[in-house]
C-alpha atoms as a PDB file:
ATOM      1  CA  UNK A   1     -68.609 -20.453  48.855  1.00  0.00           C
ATOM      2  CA  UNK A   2     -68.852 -19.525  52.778  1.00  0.00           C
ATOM      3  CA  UNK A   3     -65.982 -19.566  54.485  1.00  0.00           C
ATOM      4  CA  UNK A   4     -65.548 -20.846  58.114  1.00  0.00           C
ATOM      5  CA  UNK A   5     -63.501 -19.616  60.656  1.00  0.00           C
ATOM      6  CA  UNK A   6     -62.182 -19.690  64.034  1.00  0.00           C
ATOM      7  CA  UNK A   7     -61.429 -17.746  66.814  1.00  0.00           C
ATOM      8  CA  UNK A   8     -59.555 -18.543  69.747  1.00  0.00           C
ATOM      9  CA  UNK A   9     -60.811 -16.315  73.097  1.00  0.00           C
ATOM     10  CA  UNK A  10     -63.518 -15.953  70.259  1.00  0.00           C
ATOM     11  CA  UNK A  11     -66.127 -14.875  73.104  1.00  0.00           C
ATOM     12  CA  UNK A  12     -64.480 -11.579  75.051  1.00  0.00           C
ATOM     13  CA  UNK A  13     -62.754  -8.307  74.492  1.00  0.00           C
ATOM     14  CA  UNK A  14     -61.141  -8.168  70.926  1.00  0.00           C
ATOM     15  CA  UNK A  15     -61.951 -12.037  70.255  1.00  0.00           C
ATOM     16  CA  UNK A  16     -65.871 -10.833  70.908  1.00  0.00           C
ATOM     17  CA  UNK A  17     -65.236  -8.072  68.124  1.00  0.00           C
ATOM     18  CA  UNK A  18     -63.610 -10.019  65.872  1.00  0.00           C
ATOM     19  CA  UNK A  19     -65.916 -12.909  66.200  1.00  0.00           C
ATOM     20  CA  UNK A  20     -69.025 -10.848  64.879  1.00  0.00           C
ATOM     21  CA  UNK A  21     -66.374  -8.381  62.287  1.00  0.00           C
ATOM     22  CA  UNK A  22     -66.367 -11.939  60.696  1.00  0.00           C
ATOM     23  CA  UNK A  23     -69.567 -12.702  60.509  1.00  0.00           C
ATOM     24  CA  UNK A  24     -70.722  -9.629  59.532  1.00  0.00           C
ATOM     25  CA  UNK A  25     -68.553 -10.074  56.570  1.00  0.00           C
ATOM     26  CA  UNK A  26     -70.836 -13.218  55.250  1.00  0.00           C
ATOM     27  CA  UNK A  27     -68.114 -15.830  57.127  1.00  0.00           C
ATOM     28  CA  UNK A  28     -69.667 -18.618  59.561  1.00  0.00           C
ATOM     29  CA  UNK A  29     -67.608 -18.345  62.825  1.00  0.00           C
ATOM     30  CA  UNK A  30     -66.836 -21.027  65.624  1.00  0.00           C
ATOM     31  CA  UNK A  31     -65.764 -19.175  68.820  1.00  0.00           C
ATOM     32  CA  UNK A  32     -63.392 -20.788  71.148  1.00  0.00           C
ATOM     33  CA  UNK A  33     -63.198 -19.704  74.796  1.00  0.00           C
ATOM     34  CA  UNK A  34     -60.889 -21.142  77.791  1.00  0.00           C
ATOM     35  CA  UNK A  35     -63.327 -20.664  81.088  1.00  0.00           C
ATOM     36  CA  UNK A  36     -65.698 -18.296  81.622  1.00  0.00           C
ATOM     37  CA  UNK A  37     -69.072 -20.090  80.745  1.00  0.00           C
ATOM     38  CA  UNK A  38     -71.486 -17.731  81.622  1.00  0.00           C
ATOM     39  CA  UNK A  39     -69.804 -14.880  79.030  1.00  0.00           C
ATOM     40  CA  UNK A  40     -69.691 -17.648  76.659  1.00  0.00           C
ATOM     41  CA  UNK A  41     -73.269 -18.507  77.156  1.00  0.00           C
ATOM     42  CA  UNK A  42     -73.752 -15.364  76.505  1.00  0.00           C
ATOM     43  CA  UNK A  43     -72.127 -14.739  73.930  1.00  0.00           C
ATOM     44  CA  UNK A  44     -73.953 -17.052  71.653  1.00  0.00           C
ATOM     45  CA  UNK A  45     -76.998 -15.843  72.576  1.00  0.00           C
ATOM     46  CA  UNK A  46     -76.199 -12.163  71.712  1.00  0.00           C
ATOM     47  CA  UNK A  47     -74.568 -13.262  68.695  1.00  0.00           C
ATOM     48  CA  UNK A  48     -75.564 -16.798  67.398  1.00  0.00           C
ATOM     49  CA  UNK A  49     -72.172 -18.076  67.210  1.00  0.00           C
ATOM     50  CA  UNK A  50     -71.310 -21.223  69.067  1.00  0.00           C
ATOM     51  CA  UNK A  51     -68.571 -21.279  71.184  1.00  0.00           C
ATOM     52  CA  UNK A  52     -66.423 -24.071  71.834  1.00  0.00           C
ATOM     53  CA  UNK A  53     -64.579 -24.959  75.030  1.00  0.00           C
ATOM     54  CA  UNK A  54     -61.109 -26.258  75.236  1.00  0.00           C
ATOM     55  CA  UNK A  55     -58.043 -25.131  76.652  1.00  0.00           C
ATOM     56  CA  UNK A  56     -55.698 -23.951  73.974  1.00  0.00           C
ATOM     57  CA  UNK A  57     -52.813 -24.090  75.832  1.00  0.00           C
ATOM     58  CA  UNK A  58     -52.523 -28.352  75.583  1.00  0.00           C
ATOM     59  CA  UNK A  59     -52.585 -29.849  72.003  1.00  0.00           C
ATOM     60  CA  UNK A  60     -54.210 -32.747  72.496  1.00  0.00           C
ATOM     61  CA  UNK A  61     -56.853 -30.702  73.852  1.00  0.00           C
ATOM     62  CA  UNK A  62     -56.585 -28.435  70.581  1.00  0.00           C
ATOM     63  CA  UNK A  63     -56.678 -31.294  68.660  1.00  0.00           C
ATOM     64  CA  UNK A  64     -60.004 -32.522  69.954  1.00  0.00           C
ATOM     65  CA  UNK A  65     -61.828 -28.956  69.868  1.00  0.00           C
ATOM     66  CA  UNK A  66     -60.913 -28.827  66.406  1.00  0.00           C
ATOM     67  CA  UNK A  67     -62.810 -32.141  65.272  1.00  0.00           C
ATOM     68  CA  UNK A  68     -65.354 -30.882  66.976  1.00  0.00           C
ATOM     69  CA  UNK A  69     -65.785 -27.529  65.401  1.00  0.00           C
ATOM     70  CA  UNK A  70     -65.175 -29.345  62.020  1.00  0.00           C
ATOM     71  CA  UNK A  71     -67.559 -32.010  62.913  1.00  0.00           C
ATOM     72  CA  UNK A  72     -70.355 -29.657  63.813  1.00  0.00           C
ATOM     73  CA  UNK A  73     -69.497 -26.277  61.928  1.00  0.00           C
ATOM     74  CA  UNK A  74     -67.132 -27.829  58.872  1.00  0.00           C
ATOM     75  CA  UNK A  75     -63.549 -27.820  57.726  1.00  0.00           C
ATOM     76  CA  UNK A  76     -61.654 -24.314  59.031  1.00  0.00           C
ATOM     77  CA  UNK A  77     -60.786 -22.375  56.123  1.00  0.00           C
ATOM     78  CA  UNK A  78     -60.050 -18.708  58.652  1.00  0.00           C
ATOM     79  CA  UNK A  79     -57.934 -19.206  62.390  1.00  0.00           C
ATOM     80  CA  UNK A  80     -57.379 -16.396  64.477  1.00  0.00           C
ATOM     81  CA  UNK A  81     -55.311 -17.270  67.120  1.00  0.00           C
ATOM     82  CA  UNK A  82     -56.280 -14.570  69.541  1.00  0.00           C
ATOM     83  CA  UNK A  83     -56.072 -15.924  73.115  1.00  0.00           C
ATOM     84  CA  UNK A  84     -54.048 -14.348  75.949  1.00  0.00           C
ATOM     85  CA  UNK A  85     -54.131 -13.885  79.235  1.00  0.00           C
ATOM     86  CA  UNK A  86     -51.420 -11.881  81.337  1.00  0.00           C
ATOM     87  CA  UNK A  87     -49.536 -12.777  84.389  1.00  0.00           C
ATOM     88  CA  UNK A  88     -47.491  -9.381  84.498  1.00  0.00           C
ATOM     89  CA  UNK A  89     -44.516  -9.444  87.231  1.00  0.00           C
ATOM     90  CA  UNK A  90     -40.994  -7.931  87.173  1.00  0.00           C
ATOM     91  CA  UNK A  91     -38.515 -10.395  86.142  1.00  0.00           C
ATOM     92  CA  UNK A  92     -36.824 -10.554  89.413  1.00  0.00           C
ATOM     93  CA  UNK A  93     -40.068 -10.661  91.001  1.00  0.00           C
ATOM     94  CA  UNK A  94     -41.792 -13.071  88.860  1.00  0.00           C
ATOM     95  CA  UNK A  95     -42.025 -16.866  89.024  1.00  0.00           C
ATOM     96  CA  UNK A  96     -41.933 -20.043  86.859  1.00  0.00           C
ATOM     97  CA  UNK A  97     -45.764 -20.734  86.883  1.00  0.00           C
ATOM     98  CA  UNK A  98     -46.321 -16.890  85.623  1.00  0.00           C
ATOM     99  CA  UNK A  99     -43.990 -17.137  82.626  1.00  0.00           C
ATOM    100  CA  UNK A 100     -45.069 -20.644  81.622  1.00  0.00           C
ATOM    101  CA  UNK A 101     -48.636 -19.567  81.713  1.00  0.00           C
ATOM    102  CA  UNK A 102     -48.558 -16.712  79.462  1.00  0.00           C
ATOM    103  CA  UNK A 103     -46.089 -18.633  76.763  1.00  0.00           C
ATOM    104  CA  UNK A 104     -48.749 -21.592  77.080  1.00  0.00           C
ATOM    105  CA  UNK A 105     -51.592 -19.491  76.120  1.00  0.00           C
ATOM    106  CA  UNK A 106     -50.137 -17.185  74.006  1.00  0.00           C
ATOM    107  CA  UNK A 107     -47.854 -18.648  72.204  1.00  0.00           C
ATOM    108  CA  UNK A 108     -47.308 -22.263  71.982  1.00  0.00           C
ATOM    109  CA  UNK A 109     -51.535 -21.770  71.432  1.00  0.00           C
ATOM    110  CA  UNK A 110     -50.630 -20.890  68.369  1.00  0.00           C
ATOM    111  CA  UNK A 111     -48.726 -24.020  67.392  1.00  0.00           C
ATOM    112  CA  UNK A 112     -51.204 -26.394  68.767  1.00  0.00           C
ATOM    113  CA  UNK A 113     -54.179 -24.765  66.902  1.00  0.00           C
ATOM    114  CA  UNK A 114     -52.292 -23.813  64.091  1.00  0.00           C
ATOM    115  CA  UNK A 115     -50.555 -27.403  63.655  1.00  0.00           C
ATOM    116  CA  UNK A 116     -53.821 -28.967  63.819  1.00  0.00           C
ATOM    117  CA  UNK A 117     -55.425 -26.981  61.022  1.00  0.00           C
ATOM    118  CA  UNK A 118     -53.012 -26.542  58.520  1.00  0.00           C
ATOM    119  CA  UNK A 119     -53.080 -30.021  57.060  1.00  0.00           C
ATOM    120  CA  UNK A 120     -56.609 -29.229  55.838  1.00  0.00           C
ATOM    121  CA  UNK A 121     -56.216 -25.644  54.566  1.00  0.00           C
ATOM    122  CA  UNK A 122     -52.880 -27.363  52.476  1.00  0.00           C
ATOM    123  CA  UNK A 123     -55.118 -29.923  51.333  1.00  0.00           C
ATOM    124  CA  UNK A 124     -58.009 -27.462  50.555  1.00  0.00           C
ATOM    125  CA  UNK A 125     -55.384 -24.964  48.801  1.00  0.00           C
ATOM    126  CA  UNK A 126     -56.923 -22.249  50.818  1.00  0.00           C
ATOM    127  CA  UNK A 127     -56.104 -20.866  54.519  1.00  0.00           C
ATOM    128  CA  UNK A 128     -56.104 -17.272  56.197  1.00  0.00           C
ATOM    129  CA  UNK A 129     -53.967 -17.326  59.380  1.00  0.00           C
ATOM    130  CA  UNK A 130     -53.878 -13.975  61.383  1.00  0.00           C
ATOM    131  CA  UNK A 131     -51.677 -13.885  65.266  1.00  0.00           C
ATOM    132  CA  UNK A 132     -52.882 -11.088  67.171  1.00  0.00           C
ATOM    133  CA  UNK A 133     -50.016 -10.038  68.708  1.00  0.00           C
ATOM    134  CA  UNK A 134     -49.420  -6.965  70.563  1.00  0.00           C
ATOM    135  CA  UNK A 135     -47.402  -3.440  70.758  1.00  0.00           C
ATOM    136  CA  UNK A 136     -45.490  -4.966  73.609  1.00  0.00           C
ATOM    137  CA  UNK A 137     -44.050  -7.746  71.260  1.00  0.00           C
ATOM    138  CA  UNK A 138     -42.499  -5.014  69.167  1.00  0.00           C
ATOM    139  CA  UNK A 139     -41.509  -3.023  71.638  1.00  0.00           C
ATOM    140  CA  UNK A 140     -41.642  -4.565  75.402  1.00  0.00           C
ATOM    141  CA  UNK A 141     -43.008  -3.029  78.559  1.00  0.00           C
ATOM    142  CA  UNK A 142     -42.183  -3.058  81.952  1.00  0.00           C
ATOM    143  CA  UNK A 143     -43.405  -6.529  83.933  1.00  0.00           C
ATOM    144  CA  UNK A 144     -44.223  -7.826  80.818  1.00  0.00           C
ATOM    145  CA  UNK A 145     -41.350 -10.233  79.561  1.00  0.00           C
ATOM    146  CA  UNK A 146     -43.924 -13.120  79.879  1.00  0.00           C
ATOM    147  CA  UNK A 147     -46.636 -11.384  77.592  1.00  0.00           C
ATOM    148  CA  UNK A 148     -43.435  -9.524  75.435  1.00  0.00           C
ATOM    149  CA  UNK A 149     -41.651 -13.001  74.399  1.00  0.00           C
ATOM    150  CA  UNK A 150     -44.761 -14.620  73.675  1.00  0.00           C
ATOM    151  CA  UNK A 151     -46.056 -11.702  71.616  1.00  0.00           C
ATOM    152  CA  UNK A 152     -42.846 -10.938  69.517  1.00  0.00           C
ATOM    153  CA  UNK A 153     -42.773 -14.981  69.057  1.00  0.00           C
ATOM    154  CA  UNK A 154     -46.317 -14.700  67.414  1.00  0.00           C
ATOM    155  CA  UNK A 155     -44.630 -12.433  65.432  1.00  0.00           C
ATOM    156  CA  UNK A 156     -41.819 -14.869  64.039  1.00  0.00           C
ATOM    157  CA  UNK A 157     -43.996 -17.447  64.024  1.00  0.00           C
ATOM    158  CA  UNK A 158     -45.766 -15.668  61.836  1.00  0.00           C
ATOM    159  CA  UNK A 159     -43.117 -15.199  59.265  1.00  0.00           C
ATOM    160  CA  UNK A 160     -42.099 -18.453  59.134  1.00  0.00           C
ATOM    161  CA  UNK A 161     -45.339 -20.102  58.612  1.00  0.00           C
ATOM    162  CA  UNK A 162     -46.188 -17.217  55.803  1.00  0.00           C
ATOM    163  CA  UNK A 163     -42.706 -18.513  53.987  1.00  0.00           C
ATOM    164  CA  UNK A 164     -43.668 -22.521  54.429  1.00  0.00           C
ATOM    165  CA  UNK A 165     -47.436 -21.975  53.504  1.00  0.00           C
ATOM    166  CA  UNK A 166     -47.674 -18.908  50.464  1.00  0.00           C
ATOM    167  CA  UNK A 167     -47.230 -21.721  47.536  1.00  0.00           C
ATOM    168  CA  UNK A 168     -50.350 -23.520  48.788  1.00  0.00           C
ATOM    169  CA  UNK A 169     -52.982 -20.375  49.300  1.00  0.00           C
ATOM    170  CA  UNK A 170     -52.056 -19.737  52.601  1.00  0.00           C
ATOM    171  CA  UNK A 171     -51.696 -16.487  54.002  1.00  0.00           C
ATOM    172  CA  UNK A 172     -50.105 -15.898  57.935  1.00  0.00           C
ATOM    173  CA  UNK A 173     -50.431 -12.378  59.022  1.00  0.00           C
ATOM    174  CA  UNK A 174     -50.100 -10.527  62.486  1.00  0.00           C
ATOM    175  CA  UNK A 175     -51.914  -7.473  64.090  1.00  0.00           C
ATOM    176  CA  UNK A 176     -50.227  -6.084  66.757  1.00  0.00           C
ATOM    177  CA  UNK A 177     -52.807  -3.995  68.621  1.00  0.00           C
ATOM    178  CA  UNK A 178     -51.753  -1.168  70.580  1.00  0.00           C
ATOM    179  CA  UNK A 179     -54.267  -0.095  74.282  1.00  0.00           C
ATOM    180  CA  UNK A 180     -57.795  -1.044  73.141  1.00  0.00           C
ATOM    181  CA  UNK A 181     -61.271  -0.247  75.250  1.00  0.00           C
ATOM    182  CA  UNK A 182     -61.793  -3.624  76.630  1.00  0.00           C
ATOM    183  CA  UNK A 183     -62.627  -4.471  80.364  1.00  0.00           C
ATOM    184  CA  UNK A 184     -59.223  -4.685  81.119  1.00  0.00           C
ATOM    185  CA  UNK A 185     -57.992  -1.702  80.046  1.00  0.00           C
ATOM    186  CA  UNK A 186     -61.108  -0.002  80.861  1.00  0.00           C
ATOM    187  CA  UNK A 187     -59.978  -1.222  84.230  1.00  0.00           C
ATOM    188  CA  UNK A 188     -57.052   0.842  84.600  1.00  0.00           C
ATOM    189  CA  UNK A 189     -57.362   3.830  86.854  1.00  0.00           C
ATOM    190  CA  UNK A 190     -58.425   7.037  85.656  1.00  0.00           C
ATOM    191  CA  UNK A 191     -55.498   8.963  86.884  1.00  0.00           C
ATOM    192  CA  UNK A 192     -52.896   6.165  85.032  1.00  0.00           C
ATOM    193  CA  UNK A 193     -54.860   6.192  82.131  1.00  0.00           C
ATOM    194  CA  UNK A 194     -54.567  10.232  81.956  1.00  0.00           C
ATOM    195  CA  UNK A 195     -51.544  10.414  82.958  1.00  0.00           C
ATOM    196  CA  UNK A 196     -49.634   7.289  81.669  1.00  0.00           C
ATOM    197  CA  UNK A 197     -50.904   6.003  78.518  1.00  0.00           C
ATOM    198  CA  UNK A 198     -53.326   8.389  76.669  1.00  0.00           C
ATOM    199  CA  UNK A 199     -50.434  11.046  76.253  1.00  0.00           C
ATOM    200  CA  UNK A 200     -48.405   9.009  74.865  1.00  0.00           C
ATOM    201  CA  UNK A 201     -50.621   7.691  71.939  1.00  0.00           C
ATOM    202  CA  UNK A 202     -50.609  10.124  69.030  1.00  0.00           C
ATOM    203  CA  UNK A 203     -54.446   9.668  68.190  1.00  0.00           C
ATOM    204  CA  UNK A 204     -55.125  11.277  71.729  1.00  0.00           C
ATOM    205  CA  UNK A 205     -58.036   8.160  72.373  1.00  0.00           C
ATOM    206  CA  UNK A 206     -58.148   4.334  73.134  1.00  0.00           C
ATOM    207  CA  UNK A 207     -58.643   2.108  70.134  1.00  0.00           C
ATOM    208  CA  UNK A 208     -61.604   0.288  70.379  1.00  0.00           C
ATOM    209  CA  UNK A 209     -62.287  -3.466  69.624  1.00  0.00           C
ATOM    210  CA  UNK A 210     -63.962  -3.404  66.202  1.00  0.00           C
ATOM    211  CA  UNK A 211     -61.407  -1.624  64.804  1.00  0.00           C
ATOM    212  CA  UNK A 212     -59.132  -4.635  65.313  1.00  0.00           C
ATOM    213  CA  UNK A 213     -61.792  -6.806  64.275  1.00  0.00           C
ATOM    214  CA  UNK A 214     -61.940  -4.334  60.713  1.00  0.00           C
ATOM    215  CA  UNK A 215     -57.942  -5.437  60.497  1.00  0.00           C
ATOM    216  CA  UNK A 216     -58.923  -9.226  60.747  1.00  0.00           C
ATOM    217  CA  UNK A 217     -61.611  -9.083  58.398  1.00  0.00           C
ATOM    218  CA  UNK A 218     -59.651  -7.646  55.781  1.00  0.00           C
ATOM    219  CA  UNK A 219     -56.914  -9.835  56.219  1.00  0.00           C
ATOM    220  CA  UNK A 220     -59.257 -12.856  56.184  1.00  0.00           C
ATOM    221  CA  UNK A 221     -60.854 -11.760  53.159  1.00  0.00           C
ATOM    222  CA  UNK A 222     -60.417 -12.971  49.540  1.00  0.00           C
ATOM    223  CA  UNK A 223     -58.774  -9.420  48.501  1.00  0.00           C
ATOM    224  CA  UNK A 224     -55.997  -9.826  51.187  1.00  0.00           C
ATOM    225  CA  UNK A 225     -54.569 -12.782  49.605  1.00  0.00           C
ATOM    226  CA  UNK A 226     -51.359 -11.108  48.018  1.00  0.00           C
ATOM    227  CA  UNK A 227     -50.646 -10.031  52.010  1.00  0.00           C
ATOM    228  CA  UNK A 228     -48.578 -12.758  53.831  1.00  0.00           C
ATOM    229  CA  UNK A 229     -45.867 -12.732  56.501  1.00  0.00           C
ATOM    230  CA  UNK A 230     -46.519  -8.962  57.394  1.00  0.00           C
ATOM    231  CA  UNK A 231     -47.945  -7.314  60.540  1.00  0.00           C
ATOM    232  CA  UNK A 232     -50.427  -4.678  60.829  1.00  0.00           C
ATOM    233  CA  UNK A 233     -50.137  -2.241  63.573  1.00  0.00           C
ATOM    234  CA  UNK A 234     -53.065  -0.355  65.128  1.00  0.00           C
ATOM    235  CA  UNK A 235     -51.891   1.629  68.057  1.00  0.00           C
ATOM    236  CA  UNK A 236     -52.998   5.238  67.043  1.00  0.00           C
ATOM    237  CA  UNK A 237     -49.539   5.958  66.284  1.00  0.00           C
ATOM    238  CA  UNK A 238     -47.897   5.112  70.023  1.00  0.00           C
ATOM    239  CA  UNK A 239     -45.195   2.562  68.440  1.00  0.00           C
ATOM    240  CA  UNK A 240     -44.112   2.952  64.196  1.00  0.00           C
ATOM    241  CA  UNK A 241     -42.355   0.343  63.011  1.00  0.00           C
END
């Protein structure tokens, strides 16, 4: 039976990787994506996935994507909530609007999709979860307590719904990537990216996005299904837990 899955900020960065690590692994994938139609366009195009627009930050919003991906794709058996943006300020420097943005999208995302879904997958008996969460939710970084709350809450979250869900053939896991090529860190300078972050990850080199996407695969697949509750780390040895 083909599975189907779903991945929020399914179109960019780690969510593009993951997107296509699913489908190369015989899964039909729905992307989700928050604004940028012209990578989302895309997107599709390159890959043949469709891509779904809806802001997964508002649950009634969530709630309506959803039918439609069901609707038009069929009942979500994989969710990868993946979104995240970044609104990275001191504390004392940053405001109200920054920190509510980045727990929107990042975390209470996570709820809204996830809330709307698992009915189904408890129904169906069946359900892979995965919360890609970060090395800054396990360990923090500086101007990050926006993007460090919302990532260590993925990571409880996680937990939780693992212990509510493993009696119906549900499985919630978290990856907590460490710095991964994508256009954002690619756009770090080269003299902070020398000098401030390679040296202190072990493997000597960025991680790159399909390696994440590897993590979700397995984790989605059928062989993963004794896993639940845990979180994978891929940093290249920067942060052991």
């Amino acid at each position: 039976m083909t599975r189907i899955a779903l991945v929020t900020g399914g179109t960019r960065g780690i969510g593009h990787a993951i997107s296509i690590a699913l489908k190369d692994m015989g899964v039909t994938v729905a992307a989700n994506y928050g604004g940028n139609d012209e990578a989302a366009k895309a997107f599709t195009e390159e890959t043949g996935i469709p891509a779904f627009k809806f802001d997964v930050g508002d649950f009634e919003a969530c709630k309506a994507g959803i039918e439609q991906v069901e609707a038009e794709v069929g009942s979500i058996d994989i969710l990868v909530n993946n979104a995240g943006i970044t609104r990275d300020k001191p504390l004392h420097k940053m405001d109200s609007d920054q920190w509510q943005a980045v727990i929107d999208t990042n975390l209470t995302s996570a709820f809204n999709m996830t809330r709307n879904i698992i009915d189904g997958m408890r129904e169906r008996g069946f359900g892979r979860i995965i919360n890609i969460s970060s090395i800054n939710g396990q360990k923090g970084q500086f101007g990050q307590s926006n993007y460090s709350a919302a990532k260590a809450g993925l990571i409880g979250f996680t937990k939780a719904v693992a212990l509510e869900t493993a009696s119906k053939g549900i499985t919630c896991n978290a990856i907590a990537p460490g710095y991964v090529a994508t256009e954002m860190v690619k756009a770090v300078p080269e003299d902070v990216l020398n000098s401030k972050i390679l040296p202190y990850i072990p493997a000597g080199r960025l991680g790159e996005p399909e390696e994440i996407g590897r993590c979700v695969a397995f984790l989605a697949s059928d062989e993963a299904g004794y896993i639940t509750g845990s979180t994978l780390t891929a940093n290249g040895g920067q942060y052991m837990v």
